[in-house]
C-alpha atoms as a PDB file:
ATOM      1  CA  UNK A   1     119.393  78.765  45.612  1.00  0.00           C
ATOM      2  CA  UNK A   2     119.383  76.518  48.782  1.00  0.00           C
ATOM      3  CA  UNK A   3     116.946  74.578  50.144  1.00  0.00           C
ATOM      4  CA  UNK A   4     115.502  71.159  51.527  1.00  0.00           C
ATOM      5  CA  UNK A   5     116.170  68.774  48.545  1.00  0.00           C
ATOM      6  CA  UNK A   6     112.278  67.662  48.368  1.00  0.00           C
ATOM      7  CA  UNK A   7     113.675  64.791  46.309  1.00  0.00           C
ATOM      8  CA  UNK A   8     115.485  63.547  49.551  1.00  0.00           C
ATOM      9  CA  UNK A   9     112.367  62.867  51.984  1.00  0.00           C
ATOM     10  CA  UNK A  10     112.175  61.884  54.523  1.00  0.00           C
ATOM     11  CA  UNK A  11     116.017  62.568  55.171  1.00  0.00           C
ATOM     12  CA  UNK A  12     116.577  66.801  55.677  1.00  0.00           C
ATOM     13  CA  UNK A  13     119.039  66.939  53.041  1.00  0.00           C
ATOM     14  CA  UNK A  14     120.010  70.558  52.282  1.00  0.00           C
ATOM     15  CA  UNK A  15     121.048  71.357  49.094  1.00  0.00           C
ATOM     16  CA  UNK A  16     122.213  74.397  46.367  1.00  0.00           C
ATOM     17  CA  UNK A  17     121.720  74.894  43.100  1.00  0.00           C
ATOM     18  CA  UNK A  18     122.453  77.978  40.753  1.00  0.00           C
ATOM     19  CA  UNK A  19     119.844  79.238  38.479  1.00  0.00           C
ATOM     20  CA  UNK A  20     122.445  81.777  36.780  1.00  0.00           C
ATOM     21  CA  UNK A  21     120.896  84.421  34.511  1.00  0.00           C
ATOM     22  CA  UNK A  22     120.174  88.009  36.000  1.00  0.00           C
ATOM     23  CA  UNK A  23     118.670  87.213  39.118  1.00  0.00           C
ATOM     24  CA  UNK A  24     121.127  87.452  41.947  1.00  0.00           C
ATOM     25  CA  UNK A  25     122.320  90.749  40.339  1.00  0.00           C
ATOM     26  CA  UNK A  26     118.853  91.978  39.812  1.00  0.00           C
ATOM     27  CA  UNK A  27     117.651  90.648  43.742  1.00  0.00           C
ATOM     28  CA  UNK A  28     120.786  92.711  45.287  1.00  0.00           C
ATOM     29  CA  UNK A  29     119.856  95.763  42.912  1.00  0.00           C
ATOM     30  CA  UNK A  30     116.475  95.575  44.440  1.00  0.00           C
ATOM     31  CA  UNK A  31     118.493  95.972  47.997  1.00  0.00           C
ATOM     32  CA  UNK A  32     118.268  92.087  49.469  1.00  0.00           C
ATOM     33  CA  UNK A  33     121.048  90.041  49.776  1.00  0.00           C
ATOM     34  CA  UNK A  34     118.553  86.616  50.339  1.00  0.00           C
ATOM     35  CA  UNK A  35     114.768  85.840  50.524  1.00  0.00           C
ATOM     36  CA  UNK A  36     113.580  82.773  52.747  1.00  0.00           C
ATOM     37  CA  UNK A  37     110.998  81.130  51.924  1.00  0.00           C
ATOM     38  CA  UNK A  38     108.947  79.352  54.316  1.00  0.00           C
ATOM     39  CA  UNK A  39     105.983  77.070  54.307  1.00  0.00           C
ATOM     40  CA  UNK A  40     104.098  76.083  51.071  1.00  0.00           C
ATOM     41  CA  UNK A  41     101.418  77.451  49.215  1.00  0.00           C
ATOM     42  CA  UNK A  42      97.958  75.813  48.589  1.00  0.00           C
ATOM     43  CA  UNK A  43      97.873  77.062  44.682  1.00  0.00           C
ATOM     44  CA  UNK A  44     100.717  78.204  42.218  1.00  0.00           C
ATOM     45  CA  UNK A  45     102.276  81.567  42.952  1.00  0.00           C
ATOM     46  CA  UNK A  46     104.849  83.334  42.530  1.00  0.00           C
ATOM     47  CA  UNK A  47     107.193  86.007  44.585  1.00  0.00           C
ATOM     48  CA  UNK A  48     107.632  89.647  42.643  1.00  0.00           C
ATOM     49  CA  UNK A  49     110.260  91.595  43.687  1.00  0.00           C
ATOM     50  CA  UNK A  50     110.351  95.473  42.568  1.00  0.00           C
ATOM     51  CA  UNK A  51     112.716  97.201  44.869  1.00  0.00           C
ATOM     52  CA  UNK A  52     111.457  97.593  48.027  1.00  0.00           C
ATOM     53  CA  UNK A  53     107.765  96.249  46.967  1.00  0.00           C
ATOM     54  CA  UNK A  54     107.579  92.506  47.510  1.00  0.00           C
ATOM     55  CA  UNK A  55     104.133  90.486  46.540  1.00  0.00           C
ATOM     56  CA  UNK A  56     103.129  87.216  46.002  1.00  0.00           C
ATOM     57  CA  UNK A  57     100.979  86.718  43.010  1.00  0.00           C
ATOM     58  CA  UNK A  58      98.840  83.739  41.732  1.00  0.00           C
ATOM     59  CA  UNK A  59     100.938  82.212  38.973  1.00  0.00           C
ATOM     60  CA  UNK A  60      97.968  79.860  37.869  1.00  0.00           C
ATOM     61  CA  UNK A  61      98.977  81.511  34.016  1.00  0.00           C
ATOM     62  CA  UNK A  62     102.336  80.066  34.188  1.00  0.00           C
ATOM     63  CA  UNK A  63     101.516  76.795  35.737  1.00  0.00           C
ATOM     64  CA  UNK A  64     102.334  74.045  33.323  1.00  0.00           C
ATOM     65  CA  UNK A  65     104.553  76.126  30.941  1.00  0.00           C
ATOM     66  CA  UNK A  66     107.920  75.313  30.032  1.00  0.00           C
ATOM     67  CA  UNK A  67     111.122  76.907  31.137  1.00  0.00           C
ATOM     68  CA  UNK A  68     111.275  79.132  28.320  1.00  0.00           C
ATOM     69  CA  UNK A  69     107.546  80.163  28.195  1.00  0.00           C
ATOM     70  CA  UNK A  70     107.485  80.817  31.397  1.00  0.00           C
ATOM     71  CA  UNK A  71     110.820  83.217  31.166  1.00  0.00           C
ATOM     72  CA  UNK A  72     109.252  85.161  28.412  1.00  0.00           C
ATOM     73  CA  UNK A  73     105.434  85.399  30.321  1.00  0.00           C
END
């Protein structure tokens, strides 16, 4: 994952981190080697991904869970 390191304002910093697990296999699976994101949402939401389907879904359910609740939800 790279990005704007929000924790750096008001300097642009850009930044990686690694997530590891199943997603970059599962994401190139799916047939996309990136996804930009761009902008910022008003509410929670979140970005499903089911080949070559892609939605973004209100993830007001999730909001406030921990990592591992939210992995199993």
């Amino acid at each position: 994952m790279c990005a704007f390191s929000p924790q750096a304002y008001p300097h642009p910093w850009f930044t990686r981190s690694n997530i590891g697990g199943y997603f970059g296999g599962e994401l190139k699976r799916a047939g996309y080697d990136g996804i930009v994101v761009t902008g910022a949402a008003d509410t929670p939401v979140r970005i499903l991904i089911h080949d070559d389907e892609v939605r973004i879904l209100p993830a007001d359910d999730l909001w406030g869970l921990d990592t591992m609740d939210t992995l199993q939800a």
